[in-house]
PDB file of N, CA and C in Angstrom:
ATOM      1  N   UNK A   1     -12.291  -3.865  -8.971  1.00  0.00           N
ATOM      2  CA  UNK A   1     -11.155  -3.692  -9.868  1.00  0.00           C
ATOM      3  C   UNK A   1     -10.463  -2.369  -9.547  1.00  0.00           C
ATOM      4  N   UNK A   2      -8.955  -2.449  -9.615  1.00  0.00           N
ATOM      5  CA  UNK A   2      -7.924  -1.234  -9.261  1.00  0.00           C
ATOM      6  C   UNK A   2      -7.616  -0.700 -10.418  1.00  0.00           C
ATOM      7  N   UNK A   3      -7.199   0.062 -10.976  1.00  0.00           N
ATOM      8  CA  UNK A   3      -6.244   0.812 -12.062  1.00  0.00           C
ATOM      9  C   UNK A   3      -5.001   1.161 -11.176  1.00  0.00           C
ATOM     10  N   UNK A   4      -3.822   0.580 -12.068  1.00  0.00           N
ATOM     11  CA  UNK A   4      -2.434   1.578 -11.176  1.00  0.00           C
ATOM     12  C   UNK A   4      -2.077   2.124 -12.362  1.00  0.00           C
ATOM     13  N   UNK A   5      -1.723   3.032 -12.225  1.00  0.00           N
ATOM     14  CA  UNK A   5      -0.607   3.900 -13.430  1.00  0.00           C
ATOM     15  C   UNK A   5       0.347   3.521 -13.260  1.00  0.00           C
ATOM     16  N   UNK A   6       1.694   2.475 -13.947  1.00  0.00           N
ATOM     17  CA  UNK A   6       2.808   2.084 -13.510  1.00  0.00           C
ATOM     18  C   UNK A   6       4.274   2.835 -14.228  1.00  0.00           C
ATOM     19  N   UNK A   7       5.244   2.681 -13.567  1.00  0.00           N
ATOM     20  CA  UNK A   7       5.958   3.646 -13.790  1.00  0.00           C
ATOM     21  C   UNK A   7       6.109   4.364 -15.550  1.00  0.00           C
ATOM     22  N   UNK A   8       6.081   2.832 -16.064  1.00  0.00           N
ATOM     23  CA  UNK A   8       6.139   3.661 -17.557  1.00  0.00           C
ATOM     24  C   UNK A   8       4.596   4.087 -18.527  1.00  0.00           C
ATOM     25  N   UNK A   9       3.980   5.197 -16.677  1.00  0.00           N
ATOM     26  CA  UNK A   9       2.611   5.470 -17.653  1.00  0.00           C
ATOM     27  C   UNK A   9       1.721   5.069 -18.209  1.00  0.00           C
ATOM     28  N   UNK A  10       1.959   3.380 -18.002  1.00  0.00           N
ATOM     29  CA  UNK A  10       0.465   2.732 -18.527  1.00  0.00           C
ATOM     30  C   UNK A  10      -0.379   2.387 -17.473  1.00  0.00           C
ATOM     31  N   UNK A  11      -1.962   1.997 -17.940  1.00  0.00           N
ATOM     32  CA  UNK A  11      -2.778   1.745 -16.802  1.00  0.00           C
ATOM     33  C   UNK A  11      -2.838   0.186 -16.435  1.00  0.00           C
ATOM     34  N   UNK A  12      -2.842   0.038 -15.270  1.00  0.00           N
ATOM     35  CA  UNK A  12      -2.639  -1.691 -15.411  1.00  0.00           C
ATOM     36  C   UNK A  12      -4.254  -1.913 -14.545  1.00  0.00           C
ATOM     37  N   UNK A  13      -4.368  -2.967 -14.868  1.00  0.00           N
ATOM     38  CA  UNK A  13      -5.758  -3.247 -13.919  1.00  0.00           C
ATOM     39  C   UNK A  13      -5.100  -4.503 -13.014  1.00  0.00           C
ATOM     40  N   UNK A  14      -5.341  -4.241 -11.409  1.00  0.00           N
ATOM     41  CA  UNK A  14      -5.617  -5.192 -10.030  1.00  0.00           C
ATOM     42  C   UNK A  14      -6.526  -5.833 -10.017  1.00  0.00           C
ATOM     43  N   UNK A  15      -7.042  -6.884 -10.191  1.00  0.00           N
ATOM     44  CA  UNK A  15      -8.167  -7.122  -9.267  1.00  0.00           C
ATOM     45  C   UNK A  15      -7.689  -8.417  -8.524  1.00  0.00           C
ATOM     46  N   UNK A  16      -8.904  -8.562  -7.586  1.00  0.00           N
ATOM     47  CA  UNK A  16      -8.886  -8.850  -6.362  1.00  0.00           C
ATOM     48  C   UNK A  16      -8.839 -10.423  -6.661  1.00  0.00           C
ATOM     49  N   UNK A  17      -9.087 -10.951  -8.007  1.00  0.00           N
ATOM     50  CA  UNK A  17      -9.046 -12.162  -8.331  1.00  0.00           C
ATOM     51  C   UNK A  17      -7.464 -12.679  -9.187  1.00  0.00           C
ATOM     52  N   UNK A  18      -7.053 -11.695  -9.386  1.00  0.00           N
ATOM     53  CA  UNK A  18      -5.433 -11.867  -9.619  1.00  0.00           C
ATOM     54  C   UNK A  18      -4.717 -11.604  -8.389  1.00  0.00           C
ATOM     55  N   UNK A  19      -4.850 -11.042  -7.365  1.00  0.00           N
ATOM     56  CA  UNK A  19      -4.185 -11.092  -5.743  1.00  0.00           C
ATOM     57  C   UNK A  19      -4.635 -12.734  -5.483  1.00  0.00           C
ATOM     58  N   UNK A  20      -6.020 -13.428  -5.227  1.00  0.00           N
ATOM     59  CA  UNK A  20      -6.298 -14.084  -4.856  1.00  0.00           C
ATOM     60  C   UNK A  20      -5.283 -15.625  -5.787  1.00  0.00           C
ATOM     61  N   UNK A  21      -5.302 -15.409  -6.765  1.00  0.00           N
ATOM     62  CA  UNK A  21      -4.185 -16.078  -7.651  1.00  0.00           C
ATOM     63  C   UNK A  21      -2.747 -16.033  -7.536  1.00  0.00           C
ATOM     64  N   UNK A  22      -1.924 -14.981  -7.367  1.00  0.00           N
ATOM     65  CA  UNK A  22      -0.677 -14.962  -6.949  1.00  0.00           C
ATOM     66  C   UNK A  22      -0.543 -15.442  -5.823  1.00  0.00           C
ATOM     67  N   UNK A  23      -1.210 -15.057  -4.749  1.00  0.00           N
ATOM     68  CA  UNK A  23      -0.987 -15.864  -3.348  1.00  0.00           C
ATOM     69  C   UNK A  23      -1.042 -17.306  -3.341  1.00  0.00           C
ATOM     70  N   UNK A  24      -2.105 -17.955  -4.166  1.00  0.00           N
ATOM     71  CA  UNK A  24      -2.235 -19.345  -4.038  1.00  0.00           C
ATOM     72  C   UNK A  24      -1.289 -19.795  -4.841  1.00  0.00           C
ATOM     73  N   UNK A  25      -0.665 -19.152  -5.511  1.00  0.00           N
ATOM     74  CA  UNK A  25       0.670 -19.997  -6.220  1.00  0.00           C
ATOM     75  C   UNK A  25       1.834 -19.459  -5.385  1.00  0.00           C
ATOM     76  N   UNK A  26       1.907 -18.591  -4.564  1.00  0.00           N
ATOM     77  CA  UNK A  26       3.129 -17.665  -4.269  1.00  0.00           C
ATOM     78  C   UNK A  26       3.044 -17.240  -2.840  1.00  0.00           C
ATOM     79  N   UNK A  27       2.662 -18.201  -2.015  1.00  0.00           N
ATOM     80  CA  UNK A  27       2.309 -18.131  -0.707  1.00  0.00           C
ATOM     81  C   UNK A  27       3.177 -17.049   0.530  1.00  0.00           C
ATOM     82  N   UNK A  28       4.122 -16.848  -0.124  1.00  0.00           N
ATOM     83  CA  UNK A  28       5.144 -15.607   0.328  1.00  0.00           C
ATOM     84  C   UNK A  28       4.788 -14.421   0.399  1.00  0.00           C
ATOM     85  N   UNK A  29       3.746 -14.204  -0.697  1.00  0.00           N
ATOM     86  CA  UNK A  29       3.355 -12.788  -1.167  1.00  0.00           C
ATOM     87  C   UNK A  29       1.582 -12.264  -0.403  1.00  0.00           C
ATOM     88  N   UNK A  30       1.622 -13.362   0.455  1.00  0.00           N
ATOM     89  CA  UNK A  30       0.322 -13.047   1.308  1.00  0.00           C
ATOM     90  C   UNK A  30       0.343 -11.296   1.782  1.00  0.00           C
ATOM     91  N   UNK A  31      -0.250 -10.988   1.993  1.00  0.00           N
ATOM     92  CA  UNK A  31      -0.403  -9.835   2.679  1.00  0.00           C
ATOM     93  C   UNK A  31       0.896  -8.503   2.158  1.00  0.00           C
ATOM     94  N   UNK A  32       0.808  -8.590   0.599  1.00  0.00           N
ATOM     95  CA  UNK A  32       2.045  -7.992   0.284  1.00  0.00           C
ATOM     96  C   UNK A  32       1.337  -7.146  -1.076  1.00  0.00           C
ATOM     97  N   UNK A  33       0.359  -7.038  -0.497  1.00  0.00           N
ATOM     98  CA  UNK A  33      -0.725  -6.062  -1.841  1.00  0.00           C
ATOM     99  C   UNK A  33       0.098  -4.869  -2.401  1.00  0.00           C
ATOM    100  N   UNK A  34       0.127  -4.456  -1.134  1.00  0.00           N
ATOM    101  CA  UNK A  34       1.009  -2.999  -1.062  1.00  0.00           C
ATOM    102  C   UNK A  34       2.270  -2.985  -2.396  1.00  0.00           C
ATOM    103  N   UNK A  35       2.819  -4.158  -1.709  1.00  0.00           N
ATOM    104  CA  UNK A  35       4.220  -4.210  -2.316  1.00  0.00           C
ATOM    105  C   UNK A  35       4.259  -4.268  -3.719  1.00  0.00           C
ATOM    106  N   UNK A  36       3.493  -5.516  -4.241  1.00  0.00           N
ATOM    107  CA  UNK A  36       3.023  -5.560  -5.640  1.00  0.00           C
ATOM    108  C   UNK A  36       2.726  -4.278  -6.161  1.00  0.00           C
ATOM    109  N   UNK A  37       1.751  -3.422  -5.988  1.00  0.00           N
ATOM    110  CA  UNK A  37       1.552  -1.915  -5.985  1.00  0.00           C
ATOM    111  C   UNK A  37       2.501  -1.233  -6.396  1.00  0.00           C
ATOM    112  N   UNK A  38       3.357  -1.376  -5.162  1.00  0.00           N
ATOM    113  CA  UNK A  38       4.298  -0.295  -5.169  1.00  0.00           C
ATOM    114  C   UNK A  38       5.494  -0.862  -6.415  1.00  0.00           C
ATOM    115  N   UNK A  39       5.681  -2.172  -6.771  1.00  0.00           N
ATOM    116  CA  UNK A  39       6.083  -2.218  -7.271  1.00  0.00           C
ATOM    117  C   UNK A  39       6.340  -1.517  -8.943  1.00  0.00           C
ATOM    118  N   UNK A  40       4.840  -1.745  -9.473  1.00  0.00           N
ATOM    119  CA  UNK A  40       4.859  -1.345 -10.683  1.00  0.00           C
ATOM    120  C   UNK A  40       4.971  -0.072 -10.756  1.00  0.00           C
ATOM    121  N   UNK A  41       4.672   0.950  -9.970  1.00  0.00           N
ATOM    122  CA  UNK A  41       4.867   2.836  -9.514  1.00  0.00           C
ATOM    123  C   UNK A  41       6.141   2.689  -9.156  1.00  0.00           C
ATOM    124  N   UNK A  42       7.297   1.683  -8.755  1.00  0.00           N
ATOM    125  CA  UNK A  42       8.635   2.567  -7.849  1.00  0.00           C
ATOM    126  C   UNK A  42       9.268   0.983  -8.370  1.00  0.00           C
ATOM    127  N   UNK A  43       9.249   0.677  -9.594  1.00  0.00           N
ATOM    128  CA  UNK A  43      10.099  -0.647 -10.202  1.00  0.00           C
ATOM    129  C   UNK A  43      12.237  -0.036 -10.421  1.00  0.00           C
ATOM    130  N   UNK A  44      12.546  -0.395  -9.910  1.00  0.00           N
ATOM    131  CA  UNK A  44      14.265  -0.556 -10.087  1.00  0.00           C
ATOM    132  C   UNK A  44      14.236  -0.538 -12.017  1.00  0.00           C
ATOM    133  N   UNK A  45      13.855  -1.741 -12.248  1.00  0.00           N
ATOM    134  CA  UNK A  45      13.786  -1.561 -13.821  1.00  0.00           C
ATOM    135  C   UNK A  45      12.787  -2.711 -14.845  1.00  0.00           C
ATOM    136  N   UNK A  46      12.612  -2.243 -15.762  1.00  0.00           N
ATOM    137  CA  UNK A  46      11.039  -3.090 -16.421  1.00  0.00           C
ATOM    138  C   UNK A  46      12.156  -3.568 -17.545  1.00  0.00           C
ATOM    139  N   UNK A  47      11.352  -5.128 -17.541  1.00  0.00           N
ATOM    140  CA  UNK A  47      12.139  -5.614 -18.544  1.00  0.00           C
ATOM    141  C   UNK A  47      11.114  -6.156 -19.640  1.00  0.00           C
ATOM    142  N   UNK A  48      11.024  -6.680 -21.199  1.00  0.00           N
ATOM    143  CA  UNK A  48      10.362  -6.923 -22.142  1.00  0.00           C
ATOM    144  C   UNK A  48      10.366  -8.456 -22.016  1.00  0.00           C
ATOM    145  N   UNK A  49       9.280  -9.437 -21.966  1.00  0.00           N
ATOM    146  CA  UNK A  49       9.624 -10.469 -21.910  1.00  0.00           C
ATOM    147  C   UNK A  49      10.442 -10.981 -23.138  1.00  0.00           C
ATOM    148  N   UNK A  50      11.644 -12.516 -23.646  1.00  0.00           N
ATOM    149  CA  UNK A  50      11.557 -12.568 -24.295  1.00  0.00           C
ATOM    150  C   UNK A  50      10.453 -13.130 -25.326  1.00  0.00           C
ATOM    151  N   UNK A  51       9.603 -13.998 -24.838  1.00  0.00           N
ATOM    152  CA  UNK A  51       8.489 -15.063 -25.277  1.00  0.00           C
ATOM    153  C   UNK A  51       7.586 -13.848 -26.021  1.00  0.00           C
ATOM    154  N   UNK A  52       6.920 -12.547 -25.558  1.00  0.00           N
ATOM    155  CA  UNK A  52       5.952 -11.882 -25.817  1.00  0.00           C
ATOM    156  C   UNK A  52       6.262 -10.183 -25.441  1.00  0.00           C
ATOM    157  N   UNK A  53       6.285  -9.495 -26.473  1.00  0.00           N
ATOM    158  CA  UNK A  53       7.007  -8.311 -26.454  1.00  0.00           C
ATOM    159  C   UNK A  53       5.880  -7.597 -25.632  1.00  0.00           C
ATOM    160  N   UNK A  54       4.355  -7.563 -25.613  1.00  0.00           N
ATOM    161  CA  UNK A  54       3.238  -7.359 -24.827  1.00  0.00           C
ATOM    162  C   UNK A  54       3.416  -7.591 -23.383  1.00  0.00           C
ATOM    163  N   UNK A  55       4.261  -8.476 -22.867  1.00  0.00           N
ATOM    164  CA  UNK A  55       4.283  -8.833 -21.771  1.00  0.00           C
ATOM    165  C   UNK A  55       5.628  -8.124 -21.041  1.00  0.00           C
ATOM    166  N   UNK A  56       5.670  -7.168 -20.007  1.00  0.00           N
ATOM    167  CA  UNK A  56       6.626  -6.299 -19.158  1.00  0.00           C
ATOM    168  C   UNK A  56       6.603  -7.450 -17.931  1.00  0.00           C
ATOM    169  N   UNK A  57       7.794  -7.400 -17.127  1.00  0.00           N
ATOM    170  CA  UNK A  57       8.353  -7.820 -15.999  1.00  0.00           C
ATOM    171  C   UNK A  57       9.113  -6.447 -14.894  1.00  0.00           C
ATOM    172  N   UNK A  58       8.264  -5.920 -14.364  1.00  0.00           N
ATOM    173  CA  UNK A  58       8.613  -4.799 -13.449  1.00  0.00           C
ATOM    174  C   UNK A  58       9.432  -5.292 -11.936  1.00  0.00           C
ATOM    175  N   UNK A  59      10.787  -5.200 -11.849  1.00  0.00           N
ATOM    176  CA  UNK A  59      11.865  -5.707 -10.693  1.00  0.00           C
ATOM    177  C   UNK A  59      11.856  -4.852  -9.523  1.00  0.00           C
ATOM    178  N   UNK A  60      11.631  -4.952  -8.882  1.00  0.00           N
ATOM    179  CA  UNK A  60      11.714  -3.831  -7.485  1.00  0.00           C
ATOM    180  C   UNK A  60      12.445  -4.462  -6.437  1.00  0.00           C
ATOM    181  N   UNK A  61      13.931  -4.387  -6.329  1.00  0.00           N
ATOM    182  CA  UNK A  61      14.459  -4.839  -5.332  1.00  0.00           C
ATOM    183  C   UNK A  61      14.036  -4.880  -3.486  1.00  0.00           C
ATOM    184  N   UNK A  62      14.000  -5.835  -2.749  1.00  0.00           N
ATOM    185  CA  UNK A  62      13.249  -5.833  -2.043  1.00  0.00           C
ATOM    186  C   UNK A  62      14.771  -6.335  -0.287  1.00  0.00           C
ATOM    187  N   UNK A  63      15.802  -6.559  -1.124  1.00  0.00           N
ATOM    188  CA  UNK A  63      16.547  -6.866  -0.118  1.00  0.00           C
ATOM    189  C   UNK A  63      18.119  -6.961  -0.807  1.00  0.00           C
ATOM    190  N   UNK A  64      18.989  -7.394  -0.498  1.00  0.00           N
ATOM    191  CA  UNK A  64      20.086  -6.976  -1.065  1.00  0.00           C
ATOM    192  C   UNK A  64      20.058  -8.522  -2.228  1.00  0.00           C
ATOM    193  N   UNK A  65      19.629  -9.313  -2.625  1.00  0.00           N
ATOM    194  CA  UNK A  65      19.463 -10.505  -3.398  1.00  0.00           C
ATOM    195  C   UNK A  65      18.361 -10.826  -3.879  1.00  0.00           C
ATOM    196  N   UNK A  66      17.052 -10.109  -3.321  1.00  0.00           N
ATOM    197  CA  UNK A  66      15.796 -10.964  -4.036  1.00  0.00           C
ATOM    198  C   UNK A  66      15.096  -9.549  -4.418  1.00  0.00           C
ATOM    199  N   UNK A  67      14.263  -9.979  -5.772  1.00  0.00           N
ATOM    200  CA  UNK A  67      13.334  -9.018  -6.127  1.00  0.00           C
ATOM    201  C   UNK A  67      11.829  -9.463  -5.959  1.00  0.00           C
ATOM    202  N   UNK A  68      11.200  -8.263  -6.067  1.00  0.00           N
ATOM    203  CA  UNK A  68       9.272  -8.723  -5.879  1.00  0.00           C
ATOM    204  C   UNK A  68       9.723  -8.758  -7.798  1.00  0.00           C
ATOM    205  N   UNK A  69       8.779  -9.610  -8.330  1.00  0.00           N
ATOM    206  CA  UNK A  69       8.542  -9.198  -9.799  1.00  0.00           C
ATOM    207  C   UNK A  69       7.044  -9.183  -9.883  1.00  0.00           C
ATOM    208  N   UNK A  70       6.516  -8.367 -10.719  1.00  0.00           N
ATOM    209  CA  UNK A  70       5.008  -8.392 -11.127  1.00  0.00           C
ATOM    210  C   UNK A  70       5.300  -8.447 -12.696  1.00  0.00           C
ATOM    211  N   UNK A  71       4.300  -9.173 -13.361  1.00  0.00           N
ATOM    212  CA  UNK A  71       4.817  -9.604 -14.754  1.00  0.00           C
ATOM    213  C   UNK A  71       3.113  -8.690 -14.938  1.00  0.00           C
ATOM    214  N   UNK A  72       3.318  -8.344 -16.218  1.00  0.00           N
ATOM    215  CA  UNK A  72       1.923  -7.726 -16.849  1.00  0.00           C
ATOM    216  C   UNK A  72       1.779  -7.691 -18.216  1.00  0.00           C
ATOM    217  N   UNK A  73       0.720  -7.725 -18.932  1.00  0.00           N
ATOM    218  CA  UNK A  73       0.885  -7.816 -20.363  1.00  0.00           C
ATOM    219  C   UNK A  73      -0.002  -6.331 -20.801  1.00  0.00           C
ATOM    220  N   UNK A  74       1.007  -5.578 -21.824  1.00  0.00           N
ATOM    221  CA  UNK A  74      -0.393  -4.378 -22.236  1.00  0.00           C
ATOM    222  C   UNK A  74      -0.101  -4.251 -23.057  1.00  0.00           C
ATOM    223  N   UNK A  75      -1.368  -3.399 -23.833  1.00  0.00           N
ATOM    224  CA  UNK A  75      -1.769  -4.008 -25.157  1.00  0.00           C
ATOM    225  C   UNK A  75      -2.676  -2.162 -25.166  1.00  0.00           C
ATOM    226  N   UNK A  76      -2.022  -0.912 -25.767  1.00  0.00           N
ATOM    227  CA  UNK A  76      -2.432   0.392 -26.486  1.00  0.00           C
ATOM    228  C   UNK A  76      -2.363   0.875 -24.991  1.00  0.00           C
ATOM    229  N   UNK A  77      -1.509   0.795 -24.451  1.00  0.00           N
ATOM    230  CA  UNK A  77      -1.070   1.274 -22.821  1.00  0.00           C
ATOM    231  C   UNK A  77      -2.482   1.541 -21.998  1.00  0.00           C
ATOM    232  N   UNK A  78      -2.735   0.048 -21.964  1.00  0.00           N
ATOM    233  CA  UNK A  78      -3.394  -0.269 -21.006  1.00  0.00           C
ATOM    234  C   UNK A  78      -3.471  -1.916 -20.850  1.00  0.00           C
ATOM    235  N   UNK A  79      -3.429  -2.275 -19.640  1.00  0.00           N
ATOM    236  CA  UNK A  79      -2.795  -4.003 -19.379  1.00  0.00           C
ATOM    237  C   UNK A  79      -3.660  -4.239 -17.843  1.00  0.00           C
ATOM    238  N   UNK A  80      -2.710  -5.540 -17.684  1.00  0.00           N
ATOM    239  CA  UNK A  80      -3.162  -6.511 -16.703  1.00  0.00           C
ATOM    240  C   UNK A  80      -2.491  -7.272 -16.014  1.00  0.00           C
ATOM    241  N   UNK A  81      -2.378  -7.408 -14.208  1.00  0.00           N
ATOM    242  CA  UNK A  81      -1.105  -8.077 -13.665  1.00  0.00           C
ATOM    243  C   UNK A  81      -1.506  -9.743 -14.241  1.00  0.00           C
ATOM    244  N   UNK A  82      -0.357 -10.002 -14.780  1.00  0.00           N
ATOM    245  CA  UNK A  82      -0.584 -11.535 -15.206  1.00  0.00           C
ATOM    246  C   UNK A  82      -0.089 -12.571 -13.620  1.00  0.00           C
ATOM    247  N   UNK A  83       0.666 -12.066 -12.969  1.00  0.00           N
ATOM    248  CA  UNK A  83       1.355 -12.797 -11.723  1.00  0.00           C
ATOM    249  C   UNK A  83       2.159 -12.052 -11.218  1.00  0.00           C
ATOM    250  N   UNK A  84       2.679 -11.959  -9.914  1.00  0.00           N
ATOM    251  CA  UNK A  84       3.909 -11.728  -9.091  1.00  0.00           C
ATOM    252  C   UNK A  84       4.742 -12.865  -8.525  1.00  0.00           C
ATOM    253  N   UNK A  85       5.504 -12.863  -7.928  1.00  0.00           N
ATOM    254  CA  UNK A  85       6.437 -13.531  -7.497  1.00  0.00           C
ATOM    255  C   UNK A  85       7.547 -12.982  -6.888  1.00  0.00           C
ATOM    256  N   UNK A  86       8.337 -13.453  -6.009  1.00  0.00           N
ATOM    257  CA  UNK A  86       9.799 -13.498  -5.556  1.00  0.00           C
ATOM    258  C   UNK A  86      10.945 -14.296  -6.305  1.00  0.00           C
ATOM    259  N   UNK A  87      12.105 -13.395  -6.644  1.00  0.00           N
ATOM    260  CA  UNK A  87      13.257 -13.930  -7.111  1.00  0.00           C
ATOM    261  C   UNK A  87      13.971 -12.957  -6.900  1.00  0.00           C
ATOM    262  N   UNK A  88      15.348 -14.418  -7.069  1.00  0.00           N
ATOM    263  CA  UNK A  88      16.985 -13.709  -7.010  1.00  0.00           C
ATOM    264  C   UNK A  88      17.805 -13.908  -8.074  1.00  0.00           C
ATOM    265  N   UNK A  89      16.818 -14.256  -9.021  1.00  0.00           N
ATOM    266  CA  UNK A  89      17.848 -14.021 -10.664  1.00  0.00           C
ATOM    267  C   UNK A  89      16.623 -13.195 -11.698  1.00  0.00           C
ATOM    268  N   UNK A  90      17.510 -12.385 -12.396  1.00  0.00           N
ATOM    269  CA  UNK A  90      16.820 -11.772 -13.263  1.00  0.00           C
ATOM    270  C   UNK A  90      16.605 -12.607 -14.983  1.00  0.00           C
ATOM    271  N   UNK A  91      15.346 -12.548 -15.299  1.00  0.00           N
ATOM    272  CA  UNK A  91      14.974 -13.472 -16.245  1.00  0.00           C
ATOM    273  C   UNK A  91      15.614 -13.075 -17.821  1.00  0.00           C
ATOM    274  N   UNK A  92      15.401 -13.624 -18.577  1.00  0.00           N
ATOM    275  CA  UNK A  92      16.522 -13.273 -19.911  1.00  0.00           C
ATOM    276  C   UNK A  92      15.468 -12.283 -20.309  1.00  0.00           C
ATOM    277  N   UNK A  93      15.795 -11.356 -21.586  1.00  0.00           N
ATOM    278  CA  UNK A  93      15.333 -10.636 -21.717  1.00  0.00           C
ATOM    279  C   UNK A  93      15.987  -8.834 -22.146  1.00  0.00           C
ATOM    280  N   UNK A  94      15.116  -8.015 -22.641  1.00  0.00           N
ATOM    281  CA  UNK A  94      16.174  -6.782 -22.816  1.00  0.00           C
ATOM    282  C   UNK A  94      15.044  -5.544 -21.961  1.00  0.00           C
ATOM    283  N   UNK A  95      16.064  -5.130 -21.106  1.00  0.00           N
ATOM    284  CA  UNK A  95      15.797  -4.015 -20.276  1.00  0.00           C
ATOM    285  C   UNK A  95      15.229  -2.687 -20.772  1.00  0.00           C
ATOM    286  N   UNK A  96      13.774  -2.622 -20.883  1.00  0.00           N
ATOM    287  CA  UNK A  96      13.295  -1.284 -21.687  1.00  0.00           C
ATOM    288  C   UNK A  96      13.119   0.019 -20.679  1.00  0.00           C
ATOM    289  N   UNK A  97      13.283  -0.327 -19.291  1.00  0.00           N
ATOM    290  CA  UNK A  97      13.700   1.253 -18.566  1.00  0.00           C
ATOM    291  C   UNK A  97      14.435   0.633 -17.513  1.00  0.00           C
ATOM    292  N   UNK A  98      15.550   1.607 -17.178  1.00  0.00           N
ATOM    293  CA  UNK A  98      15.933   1.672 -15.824  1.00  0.00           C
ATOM    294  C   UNK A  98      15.728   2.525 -14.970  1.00  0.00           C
ATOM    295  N   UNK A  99      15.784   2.418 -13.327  1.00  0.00           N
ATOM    296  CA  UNK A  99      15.534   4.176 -12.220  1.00  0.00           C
ATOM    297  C   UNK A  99      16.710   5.178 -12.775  1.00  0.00           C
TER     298      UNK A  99
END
């Protein structure tokens, strides 16, 4: 198990069984540990889901149209990557930080 500190200061926990999960749904994101990573430390901007106010969506632009997203849920600032993914639309929702 990893701890990242993500940009807005909370601790998120990695593990190696949520990598092993995003890839098998998200076959793009093979070998993109890093990126996920870097995402939640160097996110463009974190958004609040609307479904679950617990649950953050961290955007890190990755090309001039698509973002990495890592979605996480935390709960007394400390959480857990729920999934990553690739996209080129940003999900509904209200923007709780920008860079």
């Amino acid at each position: 198990m990893d701890e990242i500190i993500c940009i807005l200061g909370k601790k998120i926990k990695f593990t190696k069984e949520r990598y092993l999960h995003i890839v098998l749904r998200h076959p793009e994101l093979e070998g993109k540990e890093v990126d996920i990573r870097k995402t939640l430390t160097t996110a463009d901007f974190v958004q609040e889901s609307v479904y679950d106010k617990n649950v953050l969506l961290y955007y890190r632009s990755i090309n001039k149209k698509d973002y990495i997203v890592v979605v996480g849920k935390v709960l007394n600032n400390h959480g857990f990557i729920i999934t990553a993914y690739i996209a080129n639309v940003v999900k509904k929702g209200v923007i709780i930080w920008r860079k």
